[in-house]
Protein backbone atom coordinates (compact mmCIF):
# COMPACT_ATOMS: atom_id res chain seq x y z
CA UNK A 1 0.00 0.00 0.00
CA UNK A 2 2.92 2.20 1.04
CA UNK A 3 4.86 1.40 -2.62
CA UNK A 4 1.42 2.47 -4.30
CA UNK A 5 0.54 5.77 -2.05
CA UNK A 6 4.25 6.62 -3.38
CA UNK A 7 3.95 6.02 -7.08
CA UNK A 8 0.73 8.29 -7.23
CA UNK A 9 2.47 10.98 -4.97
CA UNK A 10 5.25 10.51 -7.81
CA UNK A 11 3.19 10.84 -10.52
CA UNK A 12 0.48 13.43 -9.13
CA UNK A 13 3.64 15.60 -8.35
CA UNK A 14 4.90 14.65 -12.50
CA UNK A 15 1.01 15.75 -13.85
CA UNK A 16 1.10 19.29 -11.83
CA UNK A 17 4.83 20.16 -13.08
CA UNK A 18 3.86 19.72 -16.29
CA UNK A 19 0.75 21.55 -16.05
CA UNK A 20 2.43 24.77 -14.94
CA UNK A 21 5.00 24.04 -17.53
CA UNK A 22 3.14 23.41 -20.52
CA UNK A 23 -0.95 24.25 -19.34
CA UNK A 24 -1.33 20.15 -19.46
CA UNK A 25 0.07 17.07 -19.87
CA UNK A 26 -0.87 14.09 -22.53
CA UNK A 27 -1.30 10.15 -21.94
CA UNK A 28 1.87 9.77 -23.38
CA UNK A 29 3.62 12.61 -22.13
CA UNK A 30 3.38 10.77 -18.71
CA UNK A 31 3.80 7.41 -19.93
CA UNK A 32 7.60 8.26 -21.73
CA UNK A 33 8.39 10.44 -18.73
CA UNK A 34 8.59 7.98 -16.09
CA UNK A 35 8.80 4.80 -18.54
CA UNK A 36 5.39 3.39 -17.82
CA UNK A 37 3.36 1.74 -20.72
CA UNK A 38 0.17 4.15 -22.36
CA UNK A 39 -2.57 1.82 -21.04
CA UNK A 40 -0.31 2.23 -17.04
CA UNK A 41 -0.76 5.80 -17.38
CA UNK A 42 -4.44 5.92 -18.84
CA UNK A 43 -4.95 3.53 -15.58
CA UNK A 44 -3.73 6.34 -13.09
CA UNK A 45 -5.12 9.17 -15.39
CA UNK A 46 -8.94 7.53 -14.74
CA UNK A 47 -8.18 6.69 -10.96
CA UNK A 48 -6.90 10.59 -10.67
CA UNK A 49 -9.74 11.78 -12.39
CA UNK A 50 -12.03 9.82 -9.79
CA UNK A 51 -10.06 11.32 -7.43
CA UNK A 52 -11.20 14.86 -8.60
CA UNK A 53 -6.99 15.45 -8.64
CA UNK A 54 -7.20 16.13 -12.35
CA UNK A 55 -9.55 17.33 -14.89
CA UNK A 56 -10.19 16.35 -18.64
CA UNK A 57 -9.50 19.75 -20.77
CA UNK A 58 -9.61 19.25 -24.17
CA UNK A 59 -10.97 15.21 -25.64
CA UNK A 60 -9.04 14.07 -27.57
CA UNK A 61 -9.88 14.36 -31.89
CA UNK A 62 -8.07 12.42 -34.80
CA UNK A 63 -4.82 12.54 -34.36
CA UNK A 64 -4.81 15.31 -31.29
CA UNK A 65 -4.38 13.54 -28.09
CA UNK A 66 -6.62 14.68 -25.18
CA UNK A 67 -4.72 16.93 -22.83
CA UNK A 68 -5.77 16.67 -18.83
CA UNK A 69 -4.79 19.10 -16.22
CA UNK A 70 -3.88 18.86 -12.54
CA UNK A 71 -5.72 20.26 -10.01
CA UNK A 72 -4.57 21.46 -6.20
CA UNK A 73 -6.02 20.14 -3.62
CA UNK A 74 -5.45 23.32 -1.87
CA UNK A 75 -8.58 25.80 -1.46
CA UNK A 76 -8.52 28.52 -4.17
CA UNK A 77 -9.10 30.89 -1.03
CA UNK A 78 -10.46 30.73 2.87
CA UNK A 79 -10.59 35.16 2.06
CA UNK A 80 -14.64 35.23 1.60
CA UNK A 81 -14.60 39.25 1.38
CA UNK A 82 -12.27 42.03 2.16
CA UNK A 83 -13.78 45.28 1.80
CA UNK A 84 -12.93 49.13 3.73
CA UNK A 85 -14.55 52.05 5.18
CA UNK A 86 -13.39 55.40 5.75
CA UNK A 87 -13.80 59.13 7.25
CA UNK A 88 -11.78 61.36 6.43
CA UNK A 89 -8.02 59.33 7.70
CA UNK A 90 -9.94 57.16 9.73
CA UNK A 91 -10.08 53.32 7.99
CA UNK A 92 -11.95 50.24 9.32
CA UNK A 93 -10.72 47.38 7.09
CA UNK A 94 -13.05 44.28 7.32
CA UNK A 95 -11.96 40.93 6.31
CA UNK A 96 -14.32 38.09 6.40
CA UNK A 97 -12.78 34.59 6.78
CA UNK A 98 -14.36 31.20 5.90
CA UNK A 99 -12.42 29.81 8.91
CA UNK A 100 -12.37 31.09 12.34
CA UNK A 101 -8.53 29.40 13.24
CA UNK A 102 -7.69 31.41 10.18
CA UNK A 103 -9.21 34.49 11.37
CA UNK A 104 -8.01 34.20 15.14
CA UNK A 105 -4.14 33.50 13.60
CA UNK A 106 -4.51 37.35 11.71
CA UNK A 107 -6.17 38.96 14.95
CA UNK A 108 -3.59 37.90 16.82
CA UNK A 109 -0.73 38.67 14.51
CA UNK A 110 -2.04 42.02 12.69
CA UNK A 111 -2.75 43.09 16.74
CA UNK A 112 1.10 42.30 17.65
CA UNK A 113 2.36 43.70 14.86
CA UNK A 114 0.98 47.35 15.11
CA UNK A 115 1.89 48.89 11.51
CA UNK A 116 -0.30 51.20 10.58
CA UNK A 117 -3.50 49.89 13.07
CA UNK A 118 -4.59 50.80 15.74
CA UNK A 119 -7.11 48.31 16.98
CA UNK A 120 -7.96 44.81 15.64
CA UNK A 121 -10.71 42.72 16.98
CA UNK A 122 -12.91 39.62 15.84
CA UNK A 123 -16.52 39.74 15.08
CA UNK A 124 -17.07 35.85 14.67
CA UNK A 125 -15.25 35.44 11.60
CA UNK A 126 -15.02 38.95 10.28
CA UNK A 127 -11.80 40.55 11.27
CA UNK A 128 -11.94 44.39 11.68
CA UNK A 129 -9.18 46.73 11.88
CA UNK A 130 -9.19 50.58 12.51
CA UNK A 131 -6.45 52.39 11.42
CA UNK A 132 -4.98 55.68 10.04
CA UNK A 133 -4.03 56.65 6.33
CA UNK A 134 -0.38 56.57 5.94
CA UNK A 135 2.56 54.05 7.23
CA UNK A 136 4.22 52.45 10.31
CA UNK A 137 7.30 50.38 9.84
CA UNK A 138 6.88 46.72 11.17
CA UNK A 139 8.73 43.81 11.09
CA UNK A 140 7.95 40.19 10.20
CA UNK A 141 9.14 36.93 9.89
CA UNK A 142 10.02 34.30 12.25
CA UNK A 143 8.77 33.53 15.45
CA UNK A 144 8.75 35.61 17.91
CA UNK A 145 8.34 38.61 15.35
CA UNK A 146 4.41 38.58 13.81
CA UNK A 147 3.90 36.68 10.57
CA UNK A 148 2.22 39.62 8.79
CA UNK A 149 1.62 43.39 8.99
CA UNK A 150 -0.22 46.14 7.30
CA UNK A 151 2.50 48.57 7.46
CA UNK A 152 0.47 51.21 5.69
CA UNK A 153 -2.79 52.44 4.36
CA UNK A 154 -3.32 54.85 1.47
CA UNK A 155 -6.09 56.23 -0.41
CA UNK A 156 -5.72 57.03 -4.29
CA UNK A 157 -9.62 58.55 -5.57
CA UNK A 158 -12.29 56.39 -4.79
CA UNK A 159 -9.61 53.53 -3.52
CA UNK A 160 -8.02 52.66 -0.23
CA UNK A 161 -4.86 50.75 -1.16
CA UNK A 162 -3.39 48.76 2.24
CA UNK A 163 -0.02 47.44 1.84
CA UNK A 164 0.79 44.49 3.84
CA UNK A 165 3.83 42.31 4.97
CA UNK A 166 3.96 38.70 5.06
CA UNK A 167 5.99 35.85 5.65
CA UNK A 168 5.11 31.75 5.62
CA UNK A 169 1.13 30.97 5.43
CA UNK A 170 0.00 35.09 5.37
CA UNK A 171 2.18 35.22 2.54
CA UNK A 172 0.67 32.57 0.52
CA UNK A 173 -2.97 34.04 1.38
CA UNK A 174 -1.31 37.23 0.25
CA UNK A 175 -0.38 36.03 -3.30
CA UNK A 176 -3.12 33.31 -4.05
CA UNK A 177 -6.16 34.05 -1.88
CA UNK A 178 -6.61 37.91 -1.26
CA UNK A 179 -7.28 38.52 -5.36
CA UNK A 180 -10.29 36.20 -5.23
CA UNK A 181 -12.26 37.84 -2.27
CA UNK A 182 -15.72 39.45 -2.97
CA UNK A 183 -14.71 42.99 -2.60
CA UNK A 184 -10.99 43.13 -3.81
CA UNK A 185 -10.52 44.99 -6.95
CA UNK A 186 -6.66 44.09 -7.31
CA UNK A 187 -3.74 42.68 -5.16
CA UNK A 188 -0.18 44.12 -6.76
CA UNK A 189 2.85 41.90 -4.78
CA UNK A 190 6.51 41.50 -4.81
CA UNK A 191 9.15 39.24 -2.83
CA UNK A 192 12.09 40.02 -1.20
CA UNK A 193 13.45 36.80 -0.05
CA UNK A 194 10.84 34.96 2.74
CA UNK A 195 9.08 38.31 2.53
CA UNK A 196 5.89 39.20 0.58
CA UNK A 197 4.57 42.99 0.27
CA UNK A 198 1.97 43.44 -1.39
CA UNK A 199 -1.20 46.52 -2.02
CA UNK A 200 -4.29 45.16 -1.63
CA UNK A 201 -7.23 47.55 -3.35
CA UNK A 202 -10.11 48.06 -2.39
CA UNK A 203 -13.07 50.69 -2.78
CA UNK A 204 -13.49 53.76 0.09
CA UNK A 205 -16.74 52.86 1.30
CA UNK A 206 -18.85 54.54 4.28
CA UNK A 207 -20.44 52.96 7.22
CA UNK A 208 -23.94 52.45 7.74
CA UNK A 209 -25.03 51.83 11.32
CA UNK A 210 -28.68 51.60 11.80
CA UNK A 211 -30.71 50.89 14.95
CA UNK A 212 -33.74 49.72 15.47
CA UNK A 213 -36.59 49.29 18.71
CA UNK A 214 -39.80 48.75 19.53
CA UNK A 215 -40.81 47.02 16.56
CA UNK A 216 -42.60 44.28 18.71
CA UNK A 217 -46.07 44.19 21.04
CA UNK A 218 -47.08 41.68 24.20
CA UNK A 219 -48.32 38.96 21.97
CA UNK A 220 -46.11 38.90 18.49
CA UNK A 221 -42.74 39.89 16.67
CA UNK A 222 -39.72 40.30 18.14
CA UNK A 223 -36.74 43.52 17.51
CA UNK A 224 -33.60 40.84 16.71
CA UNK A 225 -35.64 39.06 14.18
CA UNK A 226 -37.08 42.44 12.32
CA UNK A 227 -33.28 43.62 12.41
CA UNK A 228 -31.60 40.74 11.36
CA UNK A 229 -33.92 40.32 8.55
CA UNK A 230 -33.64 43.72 7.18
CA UNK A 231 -29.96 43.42 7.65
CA UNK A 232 -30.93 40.19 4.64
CA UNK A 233 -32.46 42.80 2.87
CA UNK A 234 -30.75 45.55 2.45
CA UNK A 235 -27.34 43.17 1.60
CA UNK A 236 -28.97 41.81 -1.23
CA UNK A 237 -28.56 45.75 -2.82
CA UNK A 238 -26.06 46.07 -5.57
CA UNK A 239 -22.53 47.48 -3.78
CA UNK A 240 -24.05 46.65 -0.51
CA UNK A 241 -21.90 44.97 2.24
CA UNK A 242 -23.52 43.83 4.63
CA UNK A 243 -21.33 43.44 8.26
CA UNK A 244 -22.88 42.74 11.39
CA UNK A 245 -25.39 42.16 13.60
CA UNK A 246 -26.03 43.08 17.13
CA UNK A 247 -28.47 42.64 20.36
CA UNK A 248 -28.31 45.53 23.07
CA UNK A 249 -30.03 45.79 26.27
CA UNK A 250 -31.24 48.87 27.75
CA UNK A 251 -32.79 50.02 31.06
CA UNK A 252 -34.52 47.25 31.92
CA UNK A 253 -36.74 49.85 34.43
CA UNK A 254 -38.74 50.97 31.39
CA UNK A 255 -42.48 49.99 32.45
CA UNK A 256 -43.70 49.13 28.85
CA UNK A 257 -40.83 47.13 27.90
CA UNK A 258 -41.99 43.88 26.09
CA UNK A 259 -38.82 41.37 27.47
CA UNK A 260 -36.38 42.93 28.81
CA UNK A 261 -35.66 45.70 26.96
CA UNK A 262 -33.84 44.96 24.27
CA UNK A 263 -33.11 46.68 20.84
CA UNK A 264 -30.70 45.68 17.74
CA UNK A 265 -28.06 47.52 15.71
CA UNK A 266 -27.52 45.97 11.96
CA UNK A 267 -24.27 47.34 9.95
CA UNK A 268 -23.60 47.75 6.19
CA UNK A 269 -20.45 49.36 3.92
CA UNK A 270 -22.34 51.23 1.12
CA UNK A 271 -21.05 54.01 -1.53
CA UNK A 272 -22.05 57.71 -0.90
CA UNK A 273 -24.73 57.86 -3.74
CA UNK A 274 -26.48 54.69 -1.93
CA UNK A 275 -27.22 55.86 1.36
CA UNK A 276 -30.24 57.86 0.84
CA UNK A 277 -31.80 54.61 -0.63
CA UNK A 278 -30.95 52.67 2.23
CA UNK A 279 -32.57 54.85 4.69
CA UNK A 280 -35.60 54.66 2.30
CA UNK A 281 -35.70 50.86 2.27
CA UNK A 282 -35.30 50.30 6.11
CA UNK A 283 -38.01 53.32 6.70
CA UNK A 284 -40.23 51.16 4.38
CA UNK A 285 -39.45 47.72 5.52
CA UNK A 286 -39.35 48.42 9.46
CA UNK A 287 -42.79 50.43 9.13
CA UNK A 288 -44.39 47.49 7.02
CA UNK A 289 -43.48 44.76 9.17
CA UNK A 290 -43.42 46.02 12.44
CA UNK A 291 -46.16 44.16 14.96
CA UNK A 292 -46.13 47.67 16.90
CA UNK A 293 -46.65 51.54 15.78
CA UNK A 294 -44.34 52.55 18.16
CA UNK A 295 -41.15 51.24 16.13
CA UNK A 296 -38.27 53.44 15.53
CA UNK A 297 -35.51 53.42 13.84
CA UNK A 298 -32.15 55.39 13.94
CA UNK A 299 -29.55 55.67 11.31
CA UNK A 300 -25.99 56.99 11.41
CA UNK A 301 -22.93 57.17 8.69
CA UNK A 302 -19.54 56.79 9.76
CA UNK A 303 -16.97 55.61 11.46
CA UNK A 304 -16.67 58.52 14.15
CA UNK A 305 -18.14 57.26 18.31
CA UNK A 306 -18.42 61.40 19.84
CA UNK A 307 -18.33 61.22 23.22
CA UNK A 308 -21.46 63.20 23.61
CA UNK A 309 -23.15 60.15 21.68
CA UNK A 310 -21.50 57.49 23.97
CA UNK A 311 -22.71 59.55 26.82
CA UNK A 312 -26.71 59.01 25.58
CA UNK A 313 -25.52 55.29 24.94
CA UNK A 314 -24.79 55.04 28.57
CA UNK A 315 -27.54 57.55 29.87
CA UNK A 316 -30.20 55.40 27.77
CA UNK A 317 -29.10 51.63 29.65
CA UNK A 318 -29.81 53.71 33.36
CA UNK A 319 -32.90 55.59 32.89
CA UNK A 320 -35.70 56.80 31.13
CA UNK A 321 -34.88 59.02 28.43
CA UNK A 322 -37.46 61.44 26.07
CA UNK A 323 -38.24 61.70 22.32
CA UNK A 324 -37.50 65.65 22.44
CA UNK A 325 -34.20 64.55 24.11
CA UNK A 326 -33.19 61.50 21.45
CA UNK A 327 -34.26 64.17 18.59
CA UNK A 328 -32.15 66.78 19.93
CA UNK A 329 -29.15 64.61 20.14
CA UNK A 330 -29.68 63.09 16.80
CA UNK A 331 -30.13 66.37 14.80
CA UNK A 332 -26.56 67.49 16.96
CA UNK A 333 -24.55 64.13 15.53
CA UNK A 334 -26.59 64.44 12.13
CA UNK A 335 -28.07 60.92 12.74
CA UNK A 336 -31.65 60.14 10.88
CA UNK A 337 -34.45 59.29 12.69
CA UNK A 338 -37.50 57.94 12.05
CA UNK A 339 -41.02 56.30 13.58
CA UNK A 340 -42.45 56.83 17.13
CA UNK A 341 -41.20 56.44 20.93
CA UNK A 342 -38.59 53.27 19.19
CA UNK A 343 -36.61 56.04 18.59
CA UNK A 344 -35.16 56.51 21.67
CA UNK A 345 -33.59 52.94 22.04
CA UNK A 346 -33.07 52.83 18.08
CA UNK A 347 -30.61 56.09 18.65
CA UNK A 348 -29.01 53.83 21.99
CA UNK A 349 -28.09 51.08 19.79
CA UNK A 350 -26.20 53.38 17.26
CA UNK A 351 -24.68 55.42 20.40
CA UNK A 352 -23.36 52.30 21.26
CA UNK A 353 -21.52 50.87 18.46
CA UNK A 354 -18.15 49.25 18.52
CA UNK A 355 -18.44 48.35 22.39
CA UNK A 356 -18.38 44.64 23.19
CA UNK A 357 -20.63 41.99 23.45
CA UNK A 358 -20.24 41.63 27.22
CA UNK A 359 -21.01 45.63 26.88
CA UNK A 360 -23.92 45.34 24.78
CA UNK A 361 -25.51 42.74 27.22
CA UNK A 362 -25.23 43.87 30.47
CA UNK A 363 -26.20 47.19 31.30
CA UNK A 364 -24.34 47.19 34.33
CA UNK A 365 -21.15 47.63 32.72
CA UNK A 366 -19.89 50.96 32.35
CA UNK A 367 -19.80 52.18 28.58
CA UNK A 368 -16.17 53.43 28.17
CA UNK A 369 -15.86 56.78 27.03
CA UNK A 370 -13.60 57.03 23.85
CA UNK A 371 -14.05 58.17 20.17
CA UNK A 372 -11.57 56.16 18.61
């Protein structure tokens, strides 16, 4: 079994060579390479095809042999999407991973490295990173230094370009995996030794954080499933990205709560000239299916958190807040509101994007005051 495992290593290893070579390899082409007889090699040919290791390309016609080509086993890419945000020189870069070892390995690494980031953190298996345009130098390499850095971000028109450093399995994602992600207009690399650098492009998009509340009554809906399916919604737009979805819990004094008080925040990338639709669509969805005329819903663009806006965030988890209130600090941070008394929790939820889970769910833990 051994002597057989080896003589289709040998020859799988023969077929893939000659495929990058030549773009594929004949019956006989095998056969006279390693001295096998035509009907030996159409024998491993049909077990590799079984196999799924190789593909027919071209059947053979007349006097034109058929021509087969070797596949990798190797996944064409684990990078689902990469796409980016921005304000101004504030970037959030947002890389979704089909595997979550994959996407702990960059969390960890990207957030040891530093470069040109200043905070990295997982959102199940979308990695986002904040940063600021230009460069930091960072080293990579082996053990203990980081395996990969984005040492700087850039923004050329309508792009945001982020160059990053690799070495060992970042490296290969850098130079066979990045290109194919839903989002990725180009990856340009070069190697220097162990050491691949390469810009990844991407287009500036802006943040769309929306909040919603209230959209339930005593005996039917609930907020997270409303939310979470107008979060379905709106991604199926053209350009549309969608990014997250998240529960909040507020005061849970509040008399005419439903459960315990509880409202969501949905989050999508979008280009400029889309965001007016967007707050169309979740006005018209939210009022159409909500079980309660009391929904509300609260939508902000950007990546800025102003402390004033935290504040409300923290105010609105302790006690009761008013509509005139909630409208007075929307219309200061230029946030869109819509529907009836939902407002007030809708505008919470946005208030308190980018704090924690354990945050989010307990409203007995301080909301930290920062705008970064």
């Amino acid at each position: 079994m051994v002597g057989v495992l080896e003589k289709r290593n040998k020859i799988l290893s023969l077929m893939r060579r000659i495929t990058l070579e030549d773009g594929y390899f004949t019956i006989s082409g095998i056969a006279d390479s390693i001295d096998i007889p035509r009907s030996t090699a159409q024998d491993w040919i049909n077990r590799l095809i079984e196999d799924e290791c190789i593909i027919l390309d071209s059947p053979g016609k007349g006097r034109e042999p058929a021509h087969y080509i070797a596949r990798s086993s190797l996944p064409q890419t684990i990078c689902k999407r990469i796409f980016t945000t921005c304000d101004d020189n504030l970037i959030e870069i947002y890389h979704e991973c089909m595997s979550s070892g994959c996407a702990s390995f960059c969390k960890h690494h990207h957030g040891r490295a530093g470069g040109a980031l200043t905070s990295v953190r997982r959102d199940g298996t979308l990695l986002r990173e904040r940063g600021l345009l230009g460069g930091m130098p960072a080293e990579v390499g082996i053990s203990p230094l980081p395996a990969v850095s984005v040492v700087s971000i850039r923004r050329e028109g309508d792009q945001i370009i982020q160059t990053i450093r690799s070495f060992g399995g970042p490296a290969y994602s850098l130079t066979e995996m990045m290109s194919r992600a839903k989002g990725v207009l180009d990856v340009r690399t070069h190697r220097r030794g162990n050491i691949v650098e390469g810009d990844v492009y991407t287009k500036a998009l802006r943040l769309v954080a929306i909040g919603v509340d209230d959209t339930d009554s005593d005996g039917d809906g609930a907020t997270f499933a409303l939310a979470y399916a107008l979060l379905e919604r709106l991604g199926k737009m053209d350009g549309v990205m969608p990014i997250a979805h998240h529960v909040a819990m507020l005061w849970p004094g509040i008399e005419e709560k439903t459960a315990g008080n509880s409202c969501s925040l949905i989050e999508f990338a979008a280009e400029e000239d889309q965001i007016q639709e967007i707050i169309d669509a979740a006005v018209s969805f939210v009022a159409g299916e909500s079980a309660s005329p009391e929904w509300g819903i609260a939508v902000k663009v950007g990546l800025s958190r102003p402390t004033a806006l935290r504040s409300y965030g923290a105010q609105v988890r302790s006690e009761r807040i008013s509509i005139e209130d909630a409208k007075t600090m929307a219309e200061e941070h230029g946030i869109h509101l819509a529907g009836g008394r939902g407002v007030i929790g809708a505008l919470g939820a946005v208030s308190l994007h980018g704090c924690g889970e354990e945050i989010l769910l307990n409203p007995g833990i301080p909301v930290p005051d920062y705008n970064s």
